[in-house]
N, C-alpha and C. Protein backbone atom coordinates (compact mmCIF):
# COMPACT_ATOMS: atom_id res chain seq x y z
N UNK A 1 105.15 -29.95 -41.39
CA UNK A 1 103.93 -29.88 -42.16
C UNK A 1 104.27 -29.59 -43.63
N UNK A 2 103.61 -30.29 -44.51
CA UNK A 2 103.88 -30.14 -46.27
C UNK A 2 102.71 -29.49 -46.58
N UNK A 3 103.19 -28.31 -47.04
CA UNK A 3 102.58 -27.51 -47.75
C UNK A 3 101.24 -27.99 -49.42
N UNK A 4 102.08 -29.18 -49.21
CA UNK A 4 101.32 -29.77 -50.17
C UNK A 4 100.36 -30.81 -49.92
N UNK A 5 100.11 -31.31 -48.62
CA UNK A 5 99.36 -32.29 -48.50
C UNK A 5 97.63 -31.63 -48.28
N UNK A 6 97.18 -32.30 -47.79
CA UNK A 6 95.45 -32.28 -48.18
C UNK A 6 95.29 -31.31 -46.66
N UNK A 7 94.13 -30.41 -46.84
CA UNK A 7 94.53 -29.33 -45.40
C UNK A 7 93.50 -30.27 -44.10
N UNK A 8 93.93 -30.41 -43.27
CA UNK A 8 93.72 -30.96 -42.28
C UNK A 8 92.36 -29.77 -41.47
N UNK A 9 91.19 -30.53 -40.83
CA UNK A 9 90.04 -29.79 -41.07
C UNK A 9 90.42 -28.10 -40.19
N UNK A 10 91.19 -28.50 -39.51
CA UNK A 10 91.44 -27.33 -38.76
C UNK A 10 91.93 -26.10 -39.39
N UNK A 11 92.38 -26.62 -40.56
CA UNK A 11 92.69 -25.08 -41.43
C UNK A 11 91.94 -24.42 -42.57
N UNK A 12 90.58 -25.15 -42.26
CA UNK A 12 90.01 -24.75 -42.96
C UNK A 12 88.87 -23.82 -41.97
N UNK A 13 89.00 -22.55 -42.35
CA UNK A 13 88.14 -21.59 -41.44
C UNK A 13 86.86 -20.70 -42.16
N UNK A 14 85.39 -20.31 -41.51
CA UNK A 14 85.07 -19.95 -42.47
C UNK A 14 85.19 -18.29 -42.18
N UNK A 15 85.07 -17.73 -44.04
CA UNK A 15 85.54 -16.59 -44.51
C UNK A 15 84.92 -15.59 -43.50
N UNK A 16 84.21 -15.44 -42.67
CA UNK A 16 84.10 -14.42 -41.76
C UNK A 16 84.73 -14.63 -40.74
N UNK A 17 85.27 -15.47 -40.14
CA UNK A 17 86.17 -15.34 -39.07
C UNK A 17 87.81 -15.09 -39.55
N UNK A 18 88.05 -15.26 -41.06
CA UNK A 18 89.22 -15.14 -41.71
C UNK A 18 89.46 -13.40 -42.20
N UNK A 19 88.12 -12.79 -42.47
CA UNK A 19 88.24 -11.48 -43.47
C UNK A 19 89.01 -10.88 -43.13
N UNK A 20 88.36 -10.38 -41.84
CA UNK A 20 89.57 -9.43 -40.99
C UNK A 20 91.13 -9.20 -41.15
N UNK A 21 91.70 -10.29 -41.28
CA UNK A 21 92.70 -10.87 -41.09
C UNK A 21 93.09 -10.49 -43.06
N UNK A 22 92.67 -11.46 -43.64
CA UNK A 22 93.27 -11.17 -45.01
C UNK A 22 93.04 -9.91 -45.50
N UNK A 23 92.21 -8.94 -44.86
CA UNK A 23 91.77 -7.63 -45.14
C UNK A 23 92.96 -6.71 -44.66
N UNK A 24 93.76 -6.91 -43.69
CA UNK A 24 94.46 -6.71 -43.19
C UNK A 24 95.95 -6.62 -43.83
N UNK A 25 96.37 -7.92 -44.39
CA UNK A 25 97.00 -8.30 -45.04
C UNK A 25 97.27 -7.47 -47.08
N UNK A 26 96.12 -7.86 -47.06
CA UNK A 26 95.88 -7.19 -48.32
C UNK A 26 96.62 -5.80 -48.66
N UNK A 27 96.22 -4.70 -47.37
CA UNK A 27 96.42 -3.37 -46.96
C UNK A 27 97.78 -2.83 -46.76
N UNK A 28 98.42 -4.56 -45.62
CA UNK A 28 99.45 -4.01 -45.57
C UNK A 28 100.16 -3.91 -47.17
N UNK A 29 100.05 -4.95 -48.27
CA UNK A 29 100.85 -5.65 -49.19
C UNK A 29 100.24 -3.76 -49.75
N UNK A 30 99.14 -3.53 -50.10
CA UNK A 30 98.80 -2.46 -50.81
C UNK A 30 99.96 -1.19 -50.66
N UNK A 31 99.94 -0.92 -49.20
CA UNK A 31 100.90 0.01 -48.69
C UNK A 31 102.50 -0.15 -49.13
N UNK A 32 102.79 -1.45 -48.68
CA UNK A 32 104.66 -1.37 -49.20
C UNK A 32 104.74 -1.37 -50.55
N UNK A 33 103.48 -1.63 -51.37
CA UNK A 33 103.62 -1.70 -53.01
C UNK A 33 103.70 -0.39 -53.39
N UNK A 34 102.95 0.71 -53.03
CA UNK A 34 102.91 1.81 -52.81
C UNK A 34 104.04 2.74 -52.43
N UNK A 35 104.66 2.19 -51.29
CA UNK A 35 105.82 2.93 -50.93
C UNK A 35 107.03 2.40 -52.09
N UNK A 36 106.95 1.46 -52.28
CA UNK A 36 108.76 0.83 -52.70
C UNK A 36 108.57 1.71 -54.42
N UNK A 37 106.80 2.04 -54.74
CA UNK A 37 106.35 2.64 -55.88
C UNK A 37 107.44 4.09 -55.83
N UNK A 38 106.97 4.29 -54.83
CA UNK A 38 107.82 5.67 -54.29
C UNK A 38 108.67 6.38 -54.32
N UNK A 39 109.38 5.17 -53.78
CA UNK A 39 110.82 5.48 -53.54
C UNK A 39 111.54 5.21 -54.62
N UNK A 40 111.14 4.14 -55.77
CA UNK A 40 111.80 4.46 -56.49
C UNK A 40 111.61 5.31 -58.07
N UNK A 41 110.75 6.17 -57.68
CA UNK A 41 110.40 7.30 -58.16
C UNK A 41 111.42 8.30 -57.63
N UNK A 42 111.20 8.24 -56.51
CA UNK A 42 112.37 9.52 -55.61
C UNK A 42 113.74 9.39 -55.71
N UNK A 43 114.22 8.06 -55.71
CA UNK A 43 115.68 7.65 -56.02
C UNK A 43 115.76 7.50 -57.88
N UNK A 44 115.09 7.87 -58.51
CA UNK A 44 115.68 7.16 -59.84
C UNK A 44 116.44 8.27 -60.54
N UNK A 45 116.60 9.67 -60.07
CA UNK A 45 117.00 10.34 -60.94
C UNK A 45 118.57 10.83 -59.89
N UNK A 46 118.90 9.96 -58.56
CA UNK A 46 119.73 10.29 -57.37
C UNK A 46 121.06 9.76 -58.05
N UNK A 47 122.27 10.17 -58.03
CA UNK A 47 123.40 10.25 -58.69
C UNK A 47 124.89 9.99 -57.10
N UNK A 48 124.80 8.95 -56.70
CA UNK A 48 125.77 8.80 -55.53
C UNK A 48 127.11 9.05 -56.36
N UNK A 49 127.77 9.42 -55.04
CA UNK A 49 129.53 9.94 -55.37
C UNK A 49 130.27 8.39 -54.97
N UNK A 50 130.62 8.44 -56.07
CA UNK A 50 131.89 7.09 -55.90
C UNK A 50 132.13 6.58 -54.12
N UNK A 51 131.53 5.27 -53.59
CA UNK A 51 132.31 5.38 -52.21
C UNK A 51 131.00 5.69 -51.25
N UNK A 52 129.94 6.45 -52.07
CA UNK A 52 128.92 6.92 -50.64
C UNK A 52 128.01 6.14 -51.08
N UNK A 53 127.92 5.22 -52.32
CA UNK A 53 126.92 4.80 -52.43
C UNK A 53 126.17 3.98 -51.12
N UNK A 54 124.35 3.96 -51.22
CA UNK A 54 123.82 3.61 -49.77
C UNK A 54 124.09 1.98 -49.71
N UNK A 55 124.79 1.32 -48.53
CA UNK A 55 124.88 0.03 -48.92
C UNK A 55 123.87 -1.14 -49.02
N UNK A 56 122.49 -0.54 -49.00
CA UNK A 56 121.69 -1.42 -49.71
C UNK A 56 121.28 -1.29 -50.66
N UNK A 57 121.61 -0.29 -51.77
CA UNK A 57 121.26 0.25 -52.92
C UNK A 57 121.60 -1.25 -54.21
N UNK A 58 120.05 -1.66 -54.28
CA UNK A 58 120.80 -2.88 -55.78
C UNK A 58 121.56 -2.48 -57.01
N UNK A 59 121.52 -1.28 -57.15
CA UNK A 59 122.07 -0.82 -58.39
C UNK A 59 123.67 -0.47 -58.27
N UNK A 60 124.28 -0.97 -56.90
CA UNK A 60 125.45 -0.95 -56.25
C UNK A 60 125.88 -2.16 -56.35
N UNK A 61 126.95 -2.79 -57.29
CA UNK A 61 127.44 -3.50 -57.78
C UNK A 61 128.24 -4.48 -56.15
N UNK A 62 128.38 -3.85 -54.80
CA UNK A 62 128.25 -4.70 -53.67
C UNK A 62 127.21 -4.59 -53.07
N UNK A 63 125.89 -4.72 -53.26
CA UNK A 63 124.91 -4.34 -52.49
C UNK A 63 124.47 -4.59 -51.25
N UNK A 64 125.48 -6.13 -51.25
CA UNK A 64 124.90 -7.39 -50.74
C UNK A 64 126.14 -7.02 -49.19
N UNK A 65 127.15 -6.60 -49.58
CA UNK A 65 128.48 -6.72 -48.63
C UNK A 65 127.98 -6.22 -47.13
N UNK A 66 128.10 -6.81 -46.33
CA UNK A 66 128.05 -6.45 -44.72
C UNK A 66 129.16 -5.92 -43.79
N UNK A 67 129.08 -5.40 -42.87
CA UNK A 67 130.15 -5.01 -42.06
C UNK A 67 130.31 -5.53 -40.66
């Protein structure tokens, strides 16, 4: 399916059987915007020791490296 073609009638639903759902959505997006607000409030002033840095930390020059 292309994201770009013309929406086929079936995806088009009407807004009360949809609300719920994007209401939902909305809330969650509200919440992790909120938290990641958070955390990096809580981490910005955190000072890791050479070696312990957390290995998903982006500001960790391997952030990306797996084990």
């Amino acid at each position: 399916m292309d994201p770009y073609d013309d929406p086929a009638p079936s995806d088009i639903q009407p807004y009360e059987q949809v609300r719920e759902g994007i209401t939902r959505e909305l809330r969650h997006a509200a919440a992790r915007r909120a938290f990641i607000t958070w955390l990096d409030q809580a981490r910005k002033d955190v000072e890791y020791a050479a070696g312990h840095e957390h290995p998903g930390d982006p500001t960790h020059q391997d952030h990306e490296h797996r084990h």
